[in-house]
Protein backbone atom coordinates (compact mmCIF):
# COMPACT_ATOMS: atom_id res chain seq x y z
CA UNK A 1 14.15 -6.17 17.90
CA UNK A 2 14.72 -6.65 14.12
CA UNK A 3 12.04 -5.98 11.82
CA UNK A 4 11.22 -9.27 10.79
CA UNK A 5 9.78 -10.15 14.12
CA UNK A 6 7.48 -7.11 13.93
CA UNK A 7 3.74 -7.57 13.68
CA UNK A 8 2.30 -5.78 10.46
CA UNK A 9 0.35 -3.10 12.33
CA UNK A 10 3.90 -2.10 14.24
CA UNK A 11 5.37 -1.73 10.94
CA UNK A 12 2.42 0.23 9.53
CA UNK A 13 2.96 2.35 12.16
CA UNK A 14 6.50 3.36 11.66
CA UNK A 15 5.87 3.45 7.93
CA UNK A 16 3.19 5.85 8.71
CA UNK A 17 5.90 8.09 11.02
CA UNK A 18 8.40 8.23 8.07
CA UNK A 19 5.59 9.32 5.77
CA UNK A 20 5.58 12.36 7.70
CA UNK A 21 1.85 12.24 8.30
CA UNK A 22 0.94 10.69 4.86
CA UNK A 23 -0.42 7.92 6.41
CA UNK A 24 -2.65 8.50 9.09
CA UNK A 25 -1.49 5.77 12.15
CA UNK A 26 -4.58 4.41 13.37
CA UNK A 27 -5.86 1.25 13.06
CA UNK A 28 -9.06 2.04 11.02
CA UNK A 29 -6.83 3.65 8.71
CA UNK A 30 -4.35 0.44 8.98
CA UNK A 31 -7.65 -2.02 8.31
CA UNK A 32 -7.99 0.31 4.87
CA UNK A 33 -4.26 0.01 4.00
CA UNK A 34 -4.50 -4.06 4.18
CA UNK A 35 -7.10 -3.32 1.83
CA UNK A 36 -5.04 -1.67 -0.46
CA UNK A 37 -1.91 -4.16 0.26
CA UNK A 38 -4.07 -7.51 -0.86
CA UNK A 39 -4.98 -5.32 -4.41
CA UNK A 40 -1.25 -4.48 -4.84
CA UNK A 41 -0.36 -7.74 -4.66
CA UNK A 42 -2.78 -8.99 -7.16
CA UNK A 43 -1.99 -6.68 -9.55
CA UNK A 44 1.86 -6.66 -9.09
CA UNK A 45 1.51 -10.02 -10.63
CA UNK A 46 -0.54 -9.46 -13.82
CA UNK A 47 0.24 -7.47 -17.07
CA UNK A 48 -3.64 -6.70 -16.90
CA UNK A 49 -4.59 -2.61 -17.43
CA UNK A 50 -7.13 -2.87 -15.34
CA UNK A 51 -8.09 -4.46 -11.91
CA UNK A 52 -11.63 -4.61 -9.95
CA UNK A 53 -12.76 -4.01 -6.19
CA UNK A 54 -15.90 -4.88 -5.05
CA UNK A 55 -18.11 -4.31 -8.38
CA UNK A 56 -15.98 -1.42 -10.01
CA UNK A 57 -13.48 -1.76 -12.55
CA UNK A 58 -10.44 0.46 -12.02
CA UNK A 59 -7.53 1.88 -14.25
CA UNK A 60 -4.19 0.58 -12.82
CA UNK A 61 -2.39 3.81 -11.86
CA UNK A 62 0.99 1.76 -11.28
CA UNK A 63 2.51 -1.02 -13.14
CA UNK A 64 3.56 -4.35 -12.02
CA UNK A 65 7.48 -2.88 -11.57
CA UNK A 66 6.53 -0.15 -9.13
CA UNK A 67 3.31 -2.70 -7.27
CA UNK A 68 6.42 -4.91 -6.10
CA UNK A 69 8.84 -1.93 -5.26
CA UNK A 70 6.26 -0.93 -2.89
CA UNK A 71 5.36 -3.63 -1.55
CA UNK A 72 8.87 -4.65 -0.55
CA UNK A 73 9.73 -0.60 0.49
CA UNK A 74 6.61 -1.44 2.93
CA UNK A 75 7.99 -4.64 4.00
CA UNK A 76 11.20 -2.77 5.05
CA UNK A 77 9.08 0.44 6.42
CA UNK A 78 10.82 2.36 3.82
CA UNK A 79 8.92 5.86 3.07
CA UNK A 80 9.74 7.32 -0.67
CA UNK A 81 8.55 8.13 -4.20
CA UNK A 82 8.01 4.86 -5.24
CA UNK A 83 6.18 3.85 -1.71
CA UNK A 84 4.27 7.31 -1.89
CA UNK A 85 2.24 5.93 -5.07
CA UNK A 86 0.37 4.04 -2.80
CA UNK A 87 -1.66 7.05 -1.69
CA UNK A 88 -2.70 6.94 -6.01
CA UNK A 89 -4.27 3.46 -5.60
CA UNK A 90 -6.00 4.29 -2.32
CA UNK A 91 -7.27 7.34 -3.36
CA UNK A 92 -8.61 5.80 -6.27
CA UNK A 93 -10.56 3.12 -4.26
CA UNK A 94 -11.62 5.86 -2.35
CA UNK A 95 -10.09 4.63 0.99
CA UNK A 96 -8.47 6.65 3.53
CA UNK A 97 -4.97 5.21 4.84
């Protein structure tokens, strides 16, 4: 089956195989990376230095370039550098993935 006809929790969990156990696999963890995915996509879109979840204001740790290289290595299930930044943003929101 091609990728495009996966659901996101399927691709989650392949991403999460390449990681080699980066990412944890299970769905609480997957529920916590959606999380995550919705505040990369708001700030891949925005010059802004900063962004806010929930009532904290946060320091971007990646920039708009690297938000959408991400997004679309996760859209592919592609594990590298560049996708590994991800653990930066949910470690900073203090979320387990």
């Amino acid at each position: 089956m091609e990728i495009k006809y996966w659901s996101d929790y399927a691709k989650y969990l392949v991403l999460s195989d390449r990681s080699n156990c980066k990412l944890k696999g299970t769905f609480i963890h997957y529920l916590n990376f959606k999380i995550v995915i919705e505040l990369l996509n708001r700030i891949s879109y925005t010059d802004k230095l900063t962004y806010s979840y929930g009532n904290d204001i946060y320091k971007r740790n990646v920039d708009s370039t690297e938000g959408r290289s991400i997004l679309n290595n996760i859209e592919s299930c592609k594990w590298n550098d560049v996708t590994k930044k991800i653990l930066l943003v949910a470690s900073q929101l203090k979320l387990q993935i």
